[in-house]
PDB file of N, CA and C in Angstrom:
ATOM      1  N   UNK A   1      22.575  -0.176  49.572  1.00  0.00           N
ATOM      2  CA  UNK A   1      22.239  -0.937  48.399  1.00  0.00           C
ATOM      3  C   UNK A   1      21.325  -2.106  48.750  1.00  0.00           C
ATOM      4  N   UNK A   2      21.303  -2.314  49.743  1.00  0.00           N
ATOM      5  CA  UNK A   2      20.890  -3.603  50.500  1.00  0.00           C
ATOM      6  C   UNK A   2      19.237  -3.507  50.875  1.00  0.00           C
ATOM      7  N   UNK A   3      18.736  -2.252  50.981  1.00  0.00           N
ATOM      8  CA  UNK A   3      17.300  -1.616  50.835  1.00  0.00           C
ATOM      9  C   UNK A   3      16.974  -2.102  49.698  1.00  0.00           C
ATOM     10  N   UNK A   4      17.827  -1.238  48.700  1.00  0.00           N
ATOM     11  CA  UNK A   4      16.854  -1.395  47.480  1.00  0.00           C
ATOM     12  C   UNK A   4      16.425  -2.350  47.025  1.00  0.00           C
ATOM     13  N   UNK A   5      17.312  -3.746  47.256  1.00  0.00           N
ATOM     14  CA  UNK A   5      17.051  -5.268  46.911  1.00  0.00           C
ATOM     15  C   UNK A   5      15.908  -5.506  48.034  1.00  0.00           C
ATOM     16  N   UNK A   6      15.887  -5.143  48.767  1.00  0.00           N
ATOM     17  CA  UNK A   6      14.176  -5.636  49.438  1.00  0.00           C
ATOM     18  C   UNK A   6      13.057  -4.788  49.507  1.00  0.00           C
ATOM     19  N   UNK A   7      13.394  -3.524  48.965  1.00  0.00           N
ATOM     20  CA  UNK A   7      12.343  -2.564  48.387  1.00  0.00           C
ATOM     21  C   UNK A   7      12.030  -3.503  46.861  1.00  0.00           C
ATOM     22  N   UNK A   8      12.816  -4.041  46.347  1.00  0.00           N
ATOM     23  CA  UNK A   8      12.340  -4.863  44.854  1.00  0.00           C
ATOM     24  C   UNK A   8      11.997  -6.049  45.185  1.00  0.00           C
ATOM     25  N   UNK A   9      12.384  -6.749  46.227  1.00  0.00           N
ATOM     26  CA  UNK A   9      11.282  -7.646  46.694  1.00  0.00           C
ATOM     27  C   UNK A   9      10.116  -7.868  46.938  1.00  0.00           C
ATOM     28  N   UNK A  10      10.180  -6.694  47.681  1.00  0.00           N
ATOM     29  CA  UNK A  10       8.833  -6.568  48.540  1.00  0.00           C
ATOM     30  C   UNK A  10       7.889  -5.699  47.391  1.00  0.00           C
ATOM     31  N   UNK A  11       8.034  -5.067  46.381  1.00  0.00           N
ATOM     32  CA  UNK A  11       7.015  -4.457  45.626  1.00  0.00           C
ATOM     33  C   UNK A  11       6.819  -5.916  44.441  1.00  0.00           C
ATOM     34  N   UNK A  12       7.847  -6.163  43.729  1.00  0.00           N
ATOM     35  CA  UNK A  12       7.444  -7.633  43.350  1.00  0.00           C
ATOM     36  C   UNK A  12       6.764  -8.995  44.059  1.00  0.00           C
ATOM     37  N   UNK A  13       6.787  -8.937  45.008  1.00  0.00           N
ATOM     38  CA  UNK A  13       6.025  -9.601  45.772  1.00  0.00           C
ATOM     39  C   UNK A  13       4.530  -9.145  46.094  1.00  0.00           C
ATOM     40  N   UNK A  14       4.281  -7.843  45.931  1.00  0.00           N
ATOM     41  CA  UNK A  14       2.785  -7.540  46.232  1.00  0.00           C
ATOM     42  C   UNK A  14       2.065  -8.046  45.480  1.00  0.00           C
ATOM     43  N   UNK A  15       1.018  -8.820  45.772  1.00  0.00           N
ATOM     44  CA  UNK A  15      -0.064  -9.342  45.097  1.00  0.00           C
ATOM     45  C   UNK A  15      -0.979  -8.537  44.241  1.00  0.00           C
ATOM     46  N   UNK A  16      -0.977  -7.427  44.822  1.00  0.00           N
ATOM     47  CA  UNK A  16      -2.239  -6.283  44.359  1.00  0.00           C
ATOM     48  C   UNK A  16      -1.055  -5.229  43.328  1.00  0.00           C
ATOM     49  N   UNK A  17      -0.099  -5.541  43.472  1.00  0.00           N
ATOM     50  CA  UNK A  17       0.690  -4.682  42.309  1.00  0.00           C
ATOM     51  C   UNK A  17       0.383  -5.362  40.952  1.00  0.00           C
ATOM     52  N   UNK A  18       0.210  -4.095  39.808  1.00  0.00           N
ATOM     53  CA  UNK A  18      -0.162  -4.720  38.556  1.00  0.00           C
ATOM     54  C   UNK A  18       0.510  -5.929  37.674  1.00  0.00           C
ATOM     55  N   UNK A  19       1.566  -5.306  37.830  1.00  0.00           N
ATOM     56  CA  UNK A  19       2.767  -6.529  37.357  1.00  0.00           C
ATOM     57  C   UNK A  19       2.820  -8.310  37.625  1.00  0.00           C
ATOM     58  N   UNK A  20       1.911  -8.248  39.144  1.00  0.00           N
ATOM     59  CA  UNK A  20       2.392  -9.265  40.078  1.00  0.00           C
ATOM     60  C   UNK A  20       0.425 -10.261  39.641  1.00  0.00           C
ATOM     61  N   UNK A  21      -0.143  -9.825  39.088  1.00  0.00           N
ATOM     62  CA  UNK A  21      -1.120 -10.321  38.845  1.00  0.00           C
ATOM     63  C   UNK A  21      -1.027 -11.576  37.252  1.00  0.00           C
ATOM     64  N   UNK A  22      -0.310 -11.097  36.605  1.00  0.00           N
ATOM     65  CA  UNK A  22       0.412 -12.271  35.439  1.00  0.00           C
ATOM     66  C   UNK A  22       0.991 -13.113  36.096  1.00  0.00           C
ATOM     67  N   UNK A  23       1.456 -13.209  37.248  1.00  0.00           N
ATOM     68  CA  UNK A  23       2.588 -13.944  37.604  1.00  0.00           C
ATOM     69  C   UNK A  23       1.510 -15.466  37.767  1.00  0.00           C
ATOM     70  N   UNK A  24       3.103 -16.433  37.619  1.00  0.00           N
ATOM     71  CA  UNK A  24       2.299 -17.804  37.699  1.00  0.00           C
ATOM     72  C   UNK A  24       2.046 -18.009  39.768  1.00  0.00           C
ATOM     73  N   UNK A  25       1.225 -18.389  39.653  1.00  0.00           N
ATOM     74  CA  UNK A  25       0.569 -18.600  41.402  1.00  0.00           C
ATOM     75  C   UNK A  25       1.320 -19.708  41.649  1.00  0.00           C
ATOM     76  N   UNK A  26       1.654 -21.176  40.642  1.00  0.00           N
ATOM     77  CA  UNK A  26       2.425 -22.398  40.973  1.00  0.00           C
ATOM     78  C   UNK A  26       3.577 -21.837  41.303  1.00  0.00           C
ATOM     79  N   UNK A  27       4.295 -21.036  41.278  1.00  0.00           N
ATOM     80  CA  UNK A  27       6.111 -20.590  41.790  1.00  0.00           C
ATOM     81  C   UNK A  27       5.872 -20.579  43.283  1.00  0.00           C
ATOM     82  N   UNK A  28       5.131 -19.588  43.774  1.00  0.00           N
ATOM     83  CA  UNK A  28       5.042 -18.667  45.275  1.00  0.00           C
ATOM     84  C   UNK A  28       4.144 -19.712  45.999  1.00  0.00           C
ATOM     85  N   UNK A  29       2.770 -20.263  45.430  1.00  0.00           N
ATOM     86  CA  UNK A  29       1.807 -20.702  46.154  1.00  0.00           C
ATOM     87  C   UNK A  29       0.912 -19.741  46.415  1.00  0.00           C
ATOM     88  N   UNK A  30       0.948 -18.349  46.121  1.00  0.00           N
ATOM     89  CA  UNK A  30       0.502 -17.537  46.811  1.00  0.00           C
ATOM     90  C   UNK A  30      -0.739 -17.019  45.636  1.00  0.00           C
ATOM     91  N   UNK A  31      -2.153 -16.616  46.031  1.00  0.00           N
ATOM     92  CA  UNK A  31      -2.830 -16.113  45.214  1.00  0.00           C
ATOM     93  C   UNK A  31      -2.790 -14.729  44.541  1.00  0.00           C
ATOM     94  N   UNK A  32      -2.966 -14.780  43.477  1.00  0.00           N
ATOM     95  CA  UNK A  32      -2.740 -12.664  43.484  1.00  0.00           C
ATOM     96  C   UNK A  32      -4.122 -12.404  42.983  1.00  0.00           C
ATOM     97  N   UNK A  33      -4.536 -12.954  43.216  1.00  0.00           N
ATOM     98  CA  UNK A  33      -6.246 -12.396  43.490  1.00  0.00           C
ATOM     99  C   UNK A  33      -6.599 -11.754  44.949  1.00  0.00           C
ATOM    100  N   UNK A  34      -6.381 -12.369  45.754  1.00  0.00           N
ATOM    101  CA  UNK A  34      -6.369 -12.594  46.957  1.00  0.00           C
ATOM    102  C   UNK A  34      -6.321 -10.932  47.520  1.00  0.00           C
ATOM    103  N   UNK A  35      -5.711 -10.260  47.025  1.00  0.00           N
ATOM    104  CA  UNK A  35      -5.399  -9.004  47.307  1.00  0.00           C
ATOM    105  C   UNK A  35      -5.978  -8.101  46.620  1.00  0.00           C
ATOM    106  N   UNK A  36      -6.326  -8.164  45.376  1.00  0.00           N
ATOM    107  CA  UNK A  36      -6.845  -7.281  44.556  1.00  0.00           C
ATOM    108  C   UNK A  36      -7.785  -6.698  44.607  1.00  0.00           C
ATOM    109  N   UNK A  37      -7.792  -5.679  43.835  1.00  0.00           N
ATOM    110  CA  UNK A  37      -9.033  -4.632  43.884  1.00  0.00           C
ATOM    111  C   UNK A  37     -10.359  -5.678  43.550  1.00  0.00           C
ATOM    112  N   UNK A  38     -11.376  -5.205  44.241  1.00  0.00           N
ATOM    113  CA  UNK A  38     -12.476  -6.381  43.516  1.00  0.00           C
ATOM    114  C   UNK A  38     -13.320  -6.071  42.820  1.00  0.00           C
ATOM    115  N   UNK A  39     -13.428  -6.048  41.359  1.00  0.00           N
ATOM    116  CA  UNK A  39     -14.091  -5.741  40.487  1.00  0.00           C
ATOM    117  C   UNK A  39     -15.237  -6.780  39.768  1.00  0.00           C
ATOM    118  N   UNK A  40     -16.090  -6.349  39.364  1.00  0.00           N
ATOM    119  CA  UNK A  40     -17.364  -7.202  38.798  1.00  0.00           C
ATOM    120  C   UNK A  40     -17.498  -6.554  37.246  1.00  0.00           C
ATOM    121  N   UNK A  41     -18.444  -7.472  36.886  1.00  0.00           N
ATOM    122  CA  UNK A  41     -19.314  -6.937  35.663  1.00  0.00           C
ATOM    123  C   UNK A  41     -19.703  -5.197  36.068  1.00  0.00           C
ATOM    124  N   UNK A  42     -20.400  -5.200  36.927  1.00  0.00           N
ATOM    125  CA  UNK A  42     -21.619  -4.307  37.334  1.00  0.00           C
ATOM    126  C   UNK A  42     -20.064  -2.964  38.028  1.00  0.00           C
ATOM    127  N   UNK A  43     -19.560  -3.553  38.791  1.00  0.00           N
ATOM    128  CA  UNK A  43     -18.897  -2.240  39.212  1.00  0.00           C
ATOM    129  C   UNK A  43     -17.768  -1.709  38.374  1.00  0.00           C
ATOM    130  N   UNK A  44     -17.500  -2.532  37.151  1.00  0.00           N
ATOM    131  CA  UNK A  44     -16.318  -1.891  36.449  1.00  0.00           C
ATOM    132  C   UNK A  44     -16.601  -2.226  34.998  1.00  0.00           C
ATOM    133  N   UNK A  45     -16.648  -4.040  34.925  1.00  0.00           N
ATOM    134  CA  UNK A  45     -16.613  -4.601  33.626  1.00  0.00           C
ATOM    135  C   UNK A  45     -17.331  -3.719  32.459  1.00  0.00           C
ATOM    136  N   UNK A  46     -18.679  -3.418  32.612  1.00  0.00           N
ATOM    137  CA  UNK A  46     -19.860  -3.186  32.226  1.00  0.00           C
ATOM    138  C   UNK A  46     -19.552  -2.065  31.562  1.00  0.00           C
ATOM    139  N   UNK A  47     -19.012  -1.049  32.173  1.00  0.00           N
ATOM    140  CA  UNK A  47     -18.527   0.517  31.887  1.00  0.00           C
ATOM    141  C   UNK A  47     -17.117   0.477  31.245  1.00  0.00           C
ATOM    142  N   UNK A  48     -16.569  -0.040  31.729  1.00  0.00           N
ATOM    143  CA  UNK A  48     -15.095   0.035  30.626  1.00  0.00           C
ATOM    144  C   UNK A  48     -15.434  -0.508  29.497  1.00  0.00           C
ATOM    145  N   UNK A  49     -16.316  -1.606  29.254  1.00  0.00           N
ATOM    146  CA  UNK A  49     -16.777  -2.187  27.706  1.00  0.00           C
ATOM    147  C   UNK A  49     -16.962  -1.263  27.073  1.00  0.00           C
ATOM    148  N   UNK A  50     -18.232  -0.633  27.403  1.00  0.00           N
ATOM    149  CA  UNK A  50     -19.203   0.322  26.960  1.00  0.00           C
ATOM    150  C   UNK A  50     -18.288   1.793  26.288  1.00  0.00           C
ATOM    151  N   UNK A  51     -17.485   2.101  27.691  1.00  0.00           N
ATOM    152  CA  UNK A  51     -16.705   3.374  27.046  1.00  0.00           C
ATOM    153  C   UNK A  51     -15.300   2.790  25.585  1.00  0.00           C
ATOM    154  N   UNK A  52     -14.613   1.541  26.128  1.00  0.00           N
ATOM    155  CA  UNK A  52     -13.543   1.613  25.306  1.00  0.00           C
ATOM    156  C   UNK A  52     -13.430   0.634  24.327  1.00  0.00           C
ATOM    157  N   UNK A  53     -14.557  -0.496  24.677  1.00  0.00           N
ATOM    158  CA  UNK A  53     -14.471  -1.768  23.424  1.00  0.00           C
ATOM    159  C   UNK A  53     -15.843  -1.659  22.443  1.00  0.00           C
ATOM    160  N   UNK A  54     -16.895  -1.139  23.339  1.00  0.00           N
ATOM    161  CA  UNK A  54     -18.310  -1.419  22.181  1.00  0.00           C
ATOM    162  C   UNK A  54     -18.241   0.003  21.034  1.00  0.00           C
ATOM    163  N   UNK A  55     -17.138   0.790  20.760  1.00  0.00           N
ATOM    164  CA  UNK A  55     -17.640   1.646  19.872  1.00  0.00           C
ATOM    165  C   UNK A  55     -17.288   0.712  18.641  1.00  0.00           C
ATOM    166  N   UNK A  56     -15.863  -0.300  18.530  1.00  0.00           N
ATOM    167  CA  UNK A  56     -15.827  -0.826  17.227  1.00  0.00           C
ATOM    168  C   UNK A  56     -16.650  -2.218  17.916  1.00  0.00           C
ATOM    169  N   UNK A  57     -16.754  -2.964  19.260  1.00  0.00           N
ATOM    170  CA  UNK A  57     -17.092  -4.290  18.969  1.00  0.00           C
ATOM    171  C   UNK A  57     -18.833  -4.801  20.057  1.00  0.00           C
ATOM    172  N   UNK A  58     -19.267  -3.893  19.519  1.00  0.00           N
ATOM    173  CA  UNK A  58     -20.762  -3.589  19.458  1.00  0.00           C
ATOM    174  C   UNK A  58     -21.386  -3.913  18.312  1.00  0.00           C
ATOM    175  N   UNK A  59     -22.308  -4.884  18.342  1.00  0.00           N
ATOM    176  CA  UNK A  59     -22.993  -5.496  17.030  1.00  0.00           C
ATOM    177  C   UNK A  59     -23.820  -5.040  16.293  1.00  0.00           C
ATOM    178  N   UNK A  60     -24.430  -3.503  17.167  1.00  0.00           N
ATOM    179  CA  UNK A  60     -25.047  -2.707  16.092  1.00  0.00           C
ATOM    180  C   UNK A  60     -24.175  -1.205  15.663  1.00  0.00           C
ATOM    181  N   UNK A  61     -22.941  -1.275  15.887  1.00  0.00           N
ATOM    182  CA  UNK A  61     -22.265  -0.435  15.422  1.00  0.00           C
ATOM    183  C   UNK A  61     -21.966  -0.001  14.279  1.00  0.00           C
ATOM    184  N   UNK A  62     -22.200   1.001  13.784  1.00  0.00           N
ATOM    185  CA  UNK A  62     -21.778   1.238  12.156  1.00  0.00           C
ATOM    186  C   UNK A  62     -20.566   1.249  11.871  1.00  0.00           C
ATOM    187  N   UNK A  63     -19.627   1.942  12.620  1.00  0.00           N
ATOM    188  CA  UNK A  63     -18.507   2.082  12.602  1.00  0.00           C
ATOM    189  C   UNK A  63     -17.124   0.868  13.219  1.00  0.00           C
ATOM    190  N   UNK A  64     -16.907   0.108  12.229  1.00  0.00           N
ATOM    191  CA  UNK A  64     -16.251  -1.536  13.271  1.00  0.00           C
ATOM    192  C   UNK A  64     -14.691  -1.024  13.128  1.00  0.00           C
ATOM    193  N   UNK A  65     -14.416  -0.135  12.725  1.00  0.00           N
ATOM    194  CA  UNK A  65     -12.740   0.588  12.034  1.00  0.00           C
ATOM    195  C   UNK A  65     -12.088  -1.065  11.854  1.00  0.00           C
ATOM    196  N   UNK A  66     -12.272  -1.651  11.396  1.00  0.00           N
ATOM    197  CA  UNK A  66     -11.915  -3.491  11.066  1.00  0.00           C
ATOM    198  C   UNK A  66     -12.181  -4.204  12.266  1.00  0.00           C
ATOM    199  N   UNK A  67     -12.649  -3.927  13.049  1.00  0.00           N
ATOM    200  CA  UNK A  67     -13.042  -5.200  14.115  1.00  0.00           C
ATOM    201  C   UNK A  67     -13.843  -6.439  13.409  1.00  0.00           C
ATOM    202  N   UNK A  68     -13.548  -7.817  13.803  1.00  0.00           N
ATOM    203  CA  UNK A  68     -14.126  -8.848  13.156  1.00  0.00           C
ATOM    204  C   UNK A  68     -15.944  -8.660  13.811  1.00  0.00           C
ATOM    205  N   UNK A  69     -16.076  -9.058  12.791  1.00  0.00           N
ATOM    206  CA  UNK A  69     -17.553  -8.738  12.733  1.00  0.00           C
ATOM    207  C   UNK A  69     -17.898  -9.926  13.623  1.00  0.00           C
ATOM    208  N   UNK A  70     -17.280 -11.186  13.760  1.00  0.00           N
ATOM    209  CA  UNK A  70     -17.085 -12.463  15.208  1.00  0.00           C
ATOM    210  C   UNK A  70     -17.255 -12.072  16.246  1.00  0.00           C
ATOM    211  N   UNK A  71     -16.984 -11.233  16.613  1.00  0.00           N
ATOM    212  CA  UNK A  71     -15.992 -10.606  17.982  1.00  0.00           C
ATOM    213  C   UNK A  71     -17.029  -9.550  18.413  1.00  0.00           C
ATOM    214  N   UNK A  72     -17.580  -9.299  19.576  1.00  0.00           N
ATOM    215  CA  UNK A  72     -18.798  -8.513  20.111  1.00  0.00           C
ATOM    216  C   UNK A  72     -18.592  -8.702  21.438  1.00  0.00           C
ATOM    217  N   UNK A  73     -18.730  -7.671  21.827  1.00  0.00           N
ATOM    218  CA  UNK A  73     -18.760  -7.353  23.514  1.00  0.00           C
ATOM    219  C   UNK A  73     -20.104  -6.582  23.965  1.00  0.00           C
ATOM    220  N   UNK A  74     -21.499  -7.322  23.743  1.00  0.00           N
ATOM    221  CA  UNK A  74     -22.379  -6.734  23.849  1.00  0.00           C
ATOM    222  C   UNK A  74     -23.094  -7.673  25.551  1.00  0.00           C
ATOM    223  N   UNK A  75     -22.640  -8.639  25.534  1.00  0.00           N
ATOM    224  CA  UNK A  75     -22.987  -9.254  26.882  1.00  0.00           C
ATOM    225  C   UNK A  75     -21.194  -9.636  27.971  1.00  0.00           C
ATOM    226  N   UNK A  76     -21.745  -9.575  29.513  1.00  0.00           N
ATOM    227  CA  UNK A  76     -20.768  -9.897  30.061  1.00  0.00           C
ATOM    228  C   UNK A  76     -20.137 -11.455  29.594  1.00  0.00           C
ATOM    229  N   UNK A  77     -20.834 -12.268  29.113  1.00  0.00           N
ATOM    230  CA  UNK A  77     -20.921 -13.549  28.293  1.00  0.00           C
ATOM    231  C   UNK A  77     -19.933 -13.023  27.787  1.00  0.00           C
ATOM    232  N   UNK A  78     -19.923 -12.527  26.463  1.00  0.00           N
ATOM    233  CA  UNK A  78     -19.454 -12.467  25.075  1.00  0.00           C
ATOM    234  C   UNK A  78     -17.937 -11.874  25.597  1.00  0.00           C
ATOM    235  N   UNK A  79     -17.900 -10.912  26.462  1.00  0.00           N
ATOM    236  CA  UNK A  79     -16.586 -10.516  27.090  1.00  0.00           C
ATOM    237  C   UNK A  79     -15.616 -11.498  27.532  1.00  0.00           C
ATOM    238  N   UNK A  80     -16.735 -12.192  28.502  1.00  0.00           N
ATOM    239  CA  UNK A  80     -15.640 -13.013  29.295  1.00  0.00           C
ATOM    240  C   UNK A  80     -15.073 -14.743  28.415  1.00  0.00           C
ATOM    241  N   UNK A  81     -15.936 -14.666  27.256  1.00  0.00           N
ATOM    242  CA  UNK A  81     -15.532 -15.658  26.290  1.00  0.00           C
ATOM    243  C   UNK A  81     -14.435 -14.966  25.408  1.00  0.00           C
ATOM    244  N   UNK A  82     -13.841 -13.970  25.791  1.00  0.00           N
ATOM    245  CA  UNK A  82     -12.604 -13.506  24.533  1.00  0.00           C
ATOM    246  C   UNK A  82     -11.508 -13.009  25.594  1.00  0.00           C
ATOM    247  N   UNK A  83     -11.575 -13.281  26.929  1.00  0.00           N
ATOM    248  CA  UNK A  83     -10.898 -12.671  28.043  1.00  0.00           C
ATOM    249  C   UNK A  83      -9.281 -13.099  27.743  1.00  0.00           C
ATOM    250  N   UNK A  84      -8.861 -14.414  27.827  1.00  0.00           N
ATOM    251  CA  UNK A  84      -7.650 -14.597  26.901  1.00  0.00           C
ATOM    252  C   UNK A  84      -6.860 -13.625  26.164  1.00  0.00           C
ATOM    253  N   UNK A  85      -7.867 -13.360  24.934  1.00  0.00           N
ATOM    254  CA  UNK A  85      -7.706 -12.385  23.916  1.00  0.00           C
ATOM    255  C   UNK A  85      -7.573 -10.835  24.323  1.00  0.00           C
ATOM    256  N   UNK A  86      -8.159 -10.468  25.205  1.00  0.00           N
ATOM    257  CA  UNK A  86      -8.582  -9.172  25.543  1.00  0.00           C
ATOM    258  C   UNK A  86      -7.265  -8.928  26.577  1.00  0.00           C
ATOM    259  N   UNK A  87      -7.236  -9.869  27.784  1.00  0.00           N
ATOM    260  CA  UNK A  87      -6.075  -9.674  28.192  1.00  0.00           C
ATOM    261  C   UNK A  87      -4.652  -9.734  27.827  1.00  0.00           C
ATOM    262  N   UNK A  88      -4.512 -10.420  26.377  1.00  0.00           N
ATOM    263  CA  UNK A  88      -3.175 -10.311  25.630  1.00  0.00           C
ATOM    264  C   UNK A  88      -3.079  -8.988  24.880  1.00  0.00           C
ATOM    265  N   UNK A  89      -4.279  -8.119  24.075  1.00  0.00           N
ATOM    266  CA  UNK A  89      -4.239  -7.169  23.751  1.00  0.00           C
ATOM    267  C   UNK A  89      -4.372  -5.785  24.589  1.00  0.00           C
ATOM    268  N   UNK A  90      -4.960  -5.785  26.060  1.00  0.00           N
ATOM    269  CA  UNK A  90      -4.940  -4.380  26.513  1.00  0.00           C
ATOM    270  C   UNK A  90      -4.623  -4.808  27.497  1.00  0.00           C
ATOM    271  N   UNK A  91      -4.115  -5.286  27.665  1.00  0.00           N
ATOM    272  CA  UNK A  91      -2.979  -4.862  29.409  1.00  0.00           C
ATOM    273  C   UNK A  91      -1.715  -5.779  28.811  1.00  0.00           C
ATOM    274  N   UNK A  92      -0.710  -5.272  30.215  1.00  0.00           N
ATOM    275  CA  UNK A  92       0.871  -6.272  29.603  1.00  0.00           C
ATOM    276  C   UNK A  92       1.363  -5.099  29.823  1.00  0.00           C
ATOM    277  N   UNK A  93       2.346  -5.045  29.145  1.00  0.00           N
ATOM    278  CA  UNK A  93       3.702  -3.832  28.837  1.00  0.00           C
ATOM    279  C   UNK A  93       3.281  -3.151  27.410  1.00  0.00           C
ATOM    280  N   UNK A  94       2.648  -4.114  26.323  1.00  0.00           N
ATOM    281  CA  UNK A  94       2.694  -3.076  25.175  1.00  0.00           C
ATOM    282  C   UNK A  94       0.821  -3.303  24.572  1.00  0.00           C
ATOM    283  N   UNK A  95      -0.051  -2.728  25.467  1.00  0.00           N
ATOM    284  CA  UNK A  95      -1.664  -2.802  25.102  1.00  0.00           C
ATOM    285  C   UNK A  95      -1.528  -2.391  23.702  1.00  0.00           C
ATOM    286  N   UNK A  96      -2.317  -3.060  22.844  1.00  0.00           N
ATOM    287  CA  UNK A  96      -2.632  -2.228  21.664  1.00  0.00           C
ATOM    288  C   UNK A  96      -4.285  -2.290  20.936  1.00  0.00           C
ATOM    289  N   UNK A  97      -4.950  -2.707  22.228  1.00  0.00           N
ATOM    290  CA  UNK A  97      -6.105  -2.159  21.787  1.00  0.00           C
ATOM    291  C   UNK A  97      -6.734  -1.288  23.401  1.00  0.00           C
ATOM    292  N   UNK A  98      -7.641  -0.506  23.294  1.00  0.00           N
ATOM    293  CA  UNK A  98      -8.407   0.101  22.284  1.00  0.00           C
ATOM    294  C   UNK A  98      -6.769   0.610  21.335  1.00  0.00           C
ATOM    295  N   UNK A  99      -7.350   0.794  19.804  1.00  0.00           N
ATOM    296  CA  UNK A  99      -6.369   1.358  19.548  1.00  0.00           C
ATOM    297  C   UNK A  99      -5.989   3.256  19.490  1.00  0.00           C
ATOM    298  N   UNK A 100      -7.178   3.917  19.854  1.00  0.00           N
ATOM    299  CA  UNK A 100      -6.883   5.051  19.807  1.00  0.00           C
ATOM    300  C   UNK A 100      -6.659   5.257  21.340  1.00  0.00           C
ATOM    301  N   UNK A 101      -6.401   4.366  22.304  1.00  0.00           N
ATOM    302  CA  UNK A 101      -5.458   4.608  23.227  1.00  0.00           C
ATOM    303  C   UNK A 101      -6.314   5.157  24.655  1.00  0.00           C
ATOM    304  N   UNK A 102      -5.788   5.919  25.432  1.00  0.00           N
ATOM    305  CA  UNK A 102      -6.876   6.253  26.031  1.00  0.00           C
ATOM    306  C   UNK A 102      -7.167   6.313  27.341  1.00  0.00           C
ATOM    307  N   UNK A 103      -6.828   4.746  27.698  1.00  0.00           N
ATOM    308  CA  UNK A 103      -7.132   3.906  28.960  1.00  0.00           C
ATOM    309  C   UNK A 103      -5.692   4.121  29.754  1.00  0.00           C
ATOM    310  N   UNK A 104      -5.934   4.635  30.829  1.00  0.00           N
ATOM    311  CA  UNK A 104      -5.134   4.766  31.863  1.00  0.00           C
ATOM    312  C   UNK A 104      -4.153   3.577  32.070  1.00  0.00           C
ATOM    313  N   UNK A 105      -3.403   3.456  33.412  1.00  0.00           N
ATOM    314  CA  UNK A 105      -3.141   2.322  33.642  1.00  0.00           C
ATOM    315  C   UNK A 105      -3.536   2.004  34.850  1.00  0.00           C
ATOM    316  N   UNK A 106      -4.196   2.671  35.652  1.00  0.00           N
ATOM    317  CA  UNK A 106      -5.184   2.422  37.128  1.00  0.00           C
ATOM    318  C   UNK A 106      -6.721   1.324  35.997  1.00  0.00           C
ATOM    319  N   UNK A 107      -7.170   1.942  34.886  1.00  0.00           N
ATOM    320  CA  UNK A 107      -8.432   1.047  34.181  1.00  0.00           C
ATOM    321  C   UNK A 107      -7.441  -0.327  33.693  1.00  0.00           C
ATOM    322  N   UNK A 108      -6.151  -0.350  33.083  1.00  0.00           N
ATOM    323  CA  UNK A 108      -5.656  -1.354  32.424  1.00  0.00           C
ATOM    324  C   UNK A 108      -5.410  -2.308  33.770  1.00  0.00           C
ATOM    325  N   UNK A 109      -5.008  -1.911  34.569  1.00  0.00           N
ATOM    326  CA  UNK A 109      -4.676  -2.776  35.970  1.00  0.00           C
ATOM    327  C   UNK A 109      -6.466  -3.238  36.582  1.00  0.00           C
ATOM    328  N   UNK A 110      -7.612  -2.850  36.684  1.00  0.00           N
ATOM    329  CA  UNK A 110      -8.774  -2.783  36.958  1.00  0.00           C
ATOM    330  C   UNK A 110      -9.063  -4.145  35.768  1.00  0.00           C
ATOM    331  N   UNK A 111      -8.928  -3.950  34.923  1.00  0.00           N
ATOM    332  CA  UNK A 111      -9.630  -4.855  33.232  1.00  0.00           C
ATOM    333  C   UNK A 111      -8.820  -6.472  33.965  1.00  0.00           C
ATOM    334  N   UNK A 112      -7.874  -5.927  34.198  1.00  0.00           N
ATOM    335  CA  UNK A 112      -6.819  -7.406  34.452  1.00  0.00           C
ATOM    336  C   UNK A 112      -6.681  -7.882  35.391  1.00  0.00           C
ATOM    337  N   UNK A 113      -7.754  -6.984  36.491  1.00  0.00           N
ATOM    338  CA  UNK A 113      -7.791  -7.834  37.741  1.00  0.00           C
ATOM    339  C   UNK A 113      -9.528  -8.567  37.315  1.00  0.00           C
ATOM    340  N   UNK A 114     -10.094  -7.888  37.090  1.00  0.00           N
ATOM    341  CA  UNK A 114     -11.904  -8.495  36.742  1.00  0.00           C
ATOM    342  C   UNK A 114     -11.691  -9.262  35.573  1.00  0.00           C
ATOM    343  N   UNK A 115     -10.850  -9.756  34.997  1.00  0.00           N
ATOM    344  CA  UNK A 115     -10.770 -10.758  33.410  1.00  0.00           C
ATOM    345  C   UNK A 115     -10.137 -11.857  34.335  1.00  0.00           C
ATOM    346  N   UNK A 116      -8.677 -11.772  35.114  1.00  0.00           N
ATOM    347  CA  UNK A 116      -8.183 -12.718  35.827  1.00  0.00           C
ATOM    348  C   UNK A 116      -8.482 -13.416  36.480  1.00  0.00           C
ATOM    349  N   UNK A 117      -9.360 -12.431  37.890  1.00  0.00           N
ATOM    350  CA  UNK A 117     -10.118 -12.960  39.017  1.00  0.00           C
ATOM    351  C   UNK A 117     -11.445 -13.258  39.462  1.00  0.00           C
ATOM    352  N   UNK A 118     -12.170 -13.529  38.040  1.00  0.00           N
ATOM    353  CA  UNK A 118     -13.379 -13.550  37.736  1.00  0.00           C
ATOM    354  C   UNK A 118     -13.728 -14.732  38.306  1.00  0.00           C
TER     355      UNK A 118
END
């Protein structure tokens, strides 16, 4: 029994585990960037927009299925000014955007390391 409590240590403790990237850094001291996959605009950001946020929040889109017409992800700018927002709605425990779903959780863990560790 005595494993398993430091098998749950030690995976809660990984920095590069998805879970462990919300965590507050003031508790441990420890960065959870520091470990992470390293993602950019150009090697990830850019393409996950494109495939899962610009079909409704693209400014020349016809189709917004109610996206605020405010709200545009047409520059890495415009992304990383709603990152807050973006990271409360598609990653966590219960994503609910995109809403027709979709996104893995290897891309939802990827979005939340390049929004976090930007």
């Amino acid at each position: 029994m005595r494993w398993l409590s430091v098998l749950a240590l030690g995976i809660a403790c990984d920095p590069a585990a998805p879970e462990a990237l919300g965590s507050n850094t003031g508790d441990t001291g420890v960065d959870p960037c520091a470990d992470a996959a390293i993602t950019t605009w150009e090697t990830f950001g850019a393409g996950f927009v494109t495939q899962h946020c610009q079909p409704c929040h693209a400014s020349t889109t016809n189709e917004r299925q109610g996206a605020p017409d405010t709200v545009t992800f047409d520059t890495e700018e415009e992304v990383l000014a709603q990152a807050d927002r973006i990271l409360a709605r598609a990653t966590g425990d219960d994503p609910d955007m995109p809403p027709e779903g979709g996104v893995g959780a290897d891309d939802r863990y990827l979005l939340e390391v390049w929004l976090s560790c930007e």
